[in-house]
N, C-alpha and C. Protein backbone atom coordinates (compact mmCIF):
# COMPACT_ATOMS: atom_id res chain seq x y z
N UNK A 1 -15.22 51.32 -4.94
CA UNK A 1 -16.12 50.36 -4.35
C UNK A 1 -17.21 51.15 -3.61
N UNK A 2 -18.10 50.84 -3.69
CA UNK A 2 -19.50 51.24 -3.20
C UNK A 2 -19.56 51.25 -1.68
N UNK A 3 -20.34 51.92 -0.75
CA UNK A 3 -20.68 51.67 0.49
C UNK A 3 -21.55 50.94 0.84
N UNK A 4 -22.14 49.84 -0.36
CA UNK A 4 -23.03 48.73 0.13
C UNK A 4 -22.24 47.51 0.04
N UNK A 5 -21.10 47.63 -1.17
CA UNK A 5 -20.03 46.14 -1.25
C UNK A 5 -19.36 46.21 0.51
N UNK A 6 -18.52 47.86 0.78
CA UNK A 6 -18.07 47.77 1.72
C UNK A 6 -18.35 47.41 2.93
N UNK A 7 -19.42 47.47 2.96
CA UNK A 7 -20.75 46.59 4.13
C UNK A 7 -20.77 45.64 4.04
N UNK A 8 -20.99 44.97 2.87
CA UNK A 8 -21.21 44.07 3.10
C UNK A 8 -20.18 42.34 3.06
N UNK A 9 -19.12 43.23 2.94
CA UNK A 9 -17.46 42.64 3.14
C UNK A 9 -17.55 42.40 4.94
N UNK A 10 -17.47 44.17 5.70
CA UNK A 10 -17.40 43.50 6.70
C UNK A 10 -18.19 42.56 7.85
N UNK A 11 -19.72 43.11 7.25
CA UNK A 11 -20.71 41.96 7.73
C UNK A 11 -20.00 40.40 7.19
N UNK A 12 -19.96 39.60 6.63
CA UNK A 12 -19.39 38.69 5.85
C UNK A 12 -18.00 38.21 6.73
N UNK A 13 -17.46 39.22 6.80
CA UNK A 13 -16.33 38.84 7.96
C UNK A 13 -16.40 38.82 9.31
N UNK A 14 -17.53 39.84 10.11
CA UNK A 14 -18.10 39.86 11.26
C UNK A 14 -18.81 38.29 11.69
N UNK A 15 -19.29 38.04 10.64
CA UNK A 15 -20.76 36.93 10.80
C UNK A 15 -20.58 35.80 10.76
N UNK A 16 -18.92 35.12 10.13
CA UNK A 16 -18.40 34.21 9.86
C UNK A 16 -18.09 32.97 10.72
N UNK A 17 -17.59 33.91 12.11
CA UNK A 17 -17.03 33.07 13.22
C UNK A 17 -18.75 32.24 13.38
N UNK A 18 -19.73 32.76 13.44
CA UNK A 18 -20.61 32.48 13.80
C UNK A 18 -21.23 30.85 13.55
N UNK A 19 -20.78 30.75 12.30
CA UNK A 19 -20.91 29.19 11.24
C UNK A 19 -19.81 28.48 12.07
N UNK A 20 -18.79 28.77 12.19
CA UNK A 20 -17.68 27.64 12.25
C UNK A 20 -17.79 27.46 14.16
N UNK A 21 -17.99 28.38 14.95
CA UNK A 21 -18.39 28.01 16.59
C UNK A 21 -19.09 27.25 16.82
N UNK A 22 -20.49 26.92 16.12
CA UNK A 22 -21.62 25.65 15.92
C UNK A 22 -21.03 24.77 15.87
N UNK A 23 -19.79 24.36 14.67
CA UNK A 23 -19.22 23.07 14.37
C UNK A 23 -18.76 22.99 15.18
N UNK A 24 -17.48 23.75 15.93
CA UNK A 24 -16.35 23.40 16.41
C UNK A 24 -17.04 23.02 18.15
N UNK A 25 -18.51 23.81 18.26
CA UNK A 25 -19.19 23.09 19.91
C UNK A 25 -19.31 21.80 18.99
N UNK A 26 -20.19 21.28 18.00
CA UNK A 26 -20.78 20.07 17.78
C UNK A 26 -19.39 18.90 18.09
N UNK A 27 -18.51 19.49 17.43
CA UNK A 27 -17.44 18.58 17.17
C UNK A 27 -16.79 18.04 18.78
N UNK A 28 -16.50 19.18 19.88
CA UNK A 28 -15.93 19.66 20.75
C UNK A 28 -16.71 18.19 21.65
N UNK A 29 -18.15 18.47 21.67
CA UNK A 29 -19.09 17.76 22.40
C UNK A 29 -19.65 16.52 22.12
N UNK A 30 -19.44 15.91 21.03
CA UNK A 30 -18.99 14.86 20.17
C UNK A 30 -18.11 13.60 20.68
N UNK A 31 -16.92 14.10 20.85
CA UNK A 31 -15.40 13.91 21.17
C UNK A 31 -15.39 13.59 22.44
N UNK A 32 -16.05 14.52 23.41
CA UNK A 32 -15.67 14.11 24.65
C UNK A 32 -17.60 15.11 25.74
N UNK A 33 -18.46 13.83 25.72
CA UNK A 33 -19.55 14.18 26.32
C UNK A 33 -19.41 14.55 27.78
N UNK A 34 -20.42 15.11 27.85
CA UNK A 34 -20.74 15.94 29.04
C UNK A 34 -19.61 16.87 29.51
N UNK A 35 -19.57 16.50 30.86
CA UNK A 35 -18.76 18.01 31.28
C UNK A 35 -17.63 18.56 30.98
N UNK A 36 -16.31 17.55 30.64
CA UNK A 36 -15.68 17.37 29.98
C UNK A 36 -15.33 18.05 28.48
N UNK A 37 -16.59 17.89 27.80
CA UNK A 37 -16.55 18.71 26.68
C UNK A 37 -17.31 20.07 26.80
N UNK A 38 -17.49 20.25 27.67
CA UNK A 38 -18.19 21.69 27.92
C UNK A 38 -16.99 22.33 28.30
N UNK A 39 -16.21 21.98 29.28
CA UNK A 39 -15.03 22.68 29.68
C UNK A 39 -13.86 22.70 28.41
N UNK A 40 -14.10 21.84 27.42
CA UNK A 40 -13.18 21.89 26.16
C UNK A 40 -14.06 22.94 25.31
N UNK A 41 -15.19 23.17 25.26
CA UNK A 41 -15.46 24.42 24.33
C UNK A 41 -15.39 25.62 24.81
N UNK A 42 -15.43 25.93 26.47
CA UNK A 42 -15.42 26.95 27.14
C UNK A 42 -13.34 27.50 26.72
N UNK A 43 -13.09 26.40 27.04
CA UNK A 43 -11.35 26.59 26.91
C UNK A 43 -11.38 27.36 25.40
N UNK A 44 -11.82 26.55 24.93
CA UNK A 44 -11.72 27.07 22.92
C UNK A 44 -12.25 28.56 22.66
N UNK A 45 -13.69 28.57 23.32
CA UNK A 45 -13.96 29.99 23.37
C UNK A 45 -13.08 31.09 24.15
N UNK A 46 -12.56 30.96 25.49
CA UNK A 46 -11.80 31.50 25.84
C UNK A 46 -10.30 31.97 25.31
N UNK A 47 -9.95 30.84 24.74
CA UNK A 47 -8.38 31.39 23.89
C UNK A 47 -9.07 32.16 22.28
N UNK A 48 -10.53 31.79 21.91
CA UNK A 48 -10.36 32.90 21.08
C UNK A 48 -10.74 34.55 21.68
N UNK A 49 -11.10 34.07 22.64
CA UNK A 49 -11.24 35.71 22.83
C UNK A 49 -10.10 36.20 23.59
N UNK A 50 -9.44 35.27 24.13
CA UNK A 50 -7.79 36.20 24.19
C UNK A 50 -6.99 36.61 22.66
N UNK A 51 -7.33 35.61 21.86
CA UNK A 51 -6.84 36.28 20.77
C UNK A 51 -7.65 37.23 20.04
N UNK A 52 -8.84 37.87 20.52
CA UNK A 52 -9.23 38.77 19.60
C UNK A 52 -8.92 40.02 20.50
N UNK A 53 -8.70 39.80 21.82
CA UNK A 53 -8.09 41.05 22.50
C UNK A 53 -7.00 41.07 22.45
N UNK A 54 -5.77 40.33 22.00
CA UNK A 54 -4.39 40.61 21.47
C UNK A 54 -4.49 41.11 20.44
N UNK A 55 -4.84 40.88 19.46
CA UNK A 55 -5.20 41.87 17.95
C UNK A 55 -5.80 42.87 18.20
N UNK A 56 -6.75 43.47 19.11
CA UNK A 56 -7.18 44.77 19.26
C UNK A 56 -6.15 45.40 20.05
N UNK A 57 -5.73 45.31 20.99
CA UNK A 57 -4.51 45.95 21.54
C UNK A 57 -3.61 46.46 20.36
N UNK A 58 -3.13 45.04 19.59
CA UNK A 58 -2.34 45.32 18.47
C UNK A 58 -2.65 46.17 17.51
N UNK A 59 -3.66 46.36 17.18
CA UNK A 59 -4.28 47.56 16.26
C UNK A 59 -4.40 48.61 16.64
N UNK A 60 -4.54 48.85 18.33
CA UNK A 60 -4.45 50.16 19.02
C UNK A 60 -3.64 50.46 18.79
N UNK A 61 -2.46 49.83 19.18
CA UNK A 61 -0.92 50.58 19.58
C UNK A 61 -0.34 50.51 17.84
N UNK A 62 -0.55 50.02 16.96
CA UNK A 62 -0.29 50.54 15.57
C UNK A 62 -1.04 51.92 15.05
N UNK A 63 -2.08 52.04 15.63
CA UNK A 63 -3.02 53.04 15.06
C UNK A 63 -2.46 54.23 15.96
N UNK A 64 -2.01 54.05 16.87
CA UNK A 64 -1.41 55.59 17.46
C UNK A 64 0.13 55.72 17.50
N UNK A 65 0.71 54.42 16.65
CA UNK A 65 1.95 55.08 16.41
C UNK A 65 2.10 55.75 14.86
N UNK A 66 0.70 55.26 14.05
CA UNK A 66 0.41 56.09 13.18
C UNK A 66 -0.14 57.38 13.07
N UNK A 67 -0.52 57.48 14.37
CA UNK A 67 -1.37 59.28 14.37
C UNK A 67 -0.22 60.06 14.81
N UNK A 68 1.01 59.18 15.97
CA UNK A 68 2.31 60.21 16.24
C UNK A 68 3.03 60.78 15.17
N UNK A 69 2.40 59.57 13.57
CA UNK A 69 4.03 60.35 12.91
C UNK A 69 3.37 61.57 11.75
């Protein structure tokens, strides 16, 4: 595979969240107006970025129990 497919895989996967956060505010704010739904997309954004810092942790501590062995 090329170093322009491989680019452009992880752009494609980088760029993705980007489409579906629009919906999921539209939807979020939709559902339940004003402040209410601001504090429901803030919540939503917040648990994903606890889960993208549980997976990076998780990839740390795999990646250096792979450099120990």
């Amino acid at each position: 595979m090329s170093e322009k497919h491989k680019l452009d895989r992880v752009m494609f996967i980088g760029y993705t969240p980007d489409v579906f956060v629009a919906l999921a505010a539209g939807w979020l704010l939709d559902r339940s107006p004003g402040v209410p739904g601001h504090q429901h997309f803030f919540l939503f954004l917040s648990a994903f970025a606890v889960i993208g810092l549980l997976a990076s942790l998780l990839f740390r501590i795999t990646l250096l129990r792979v450099s120990k062995t």
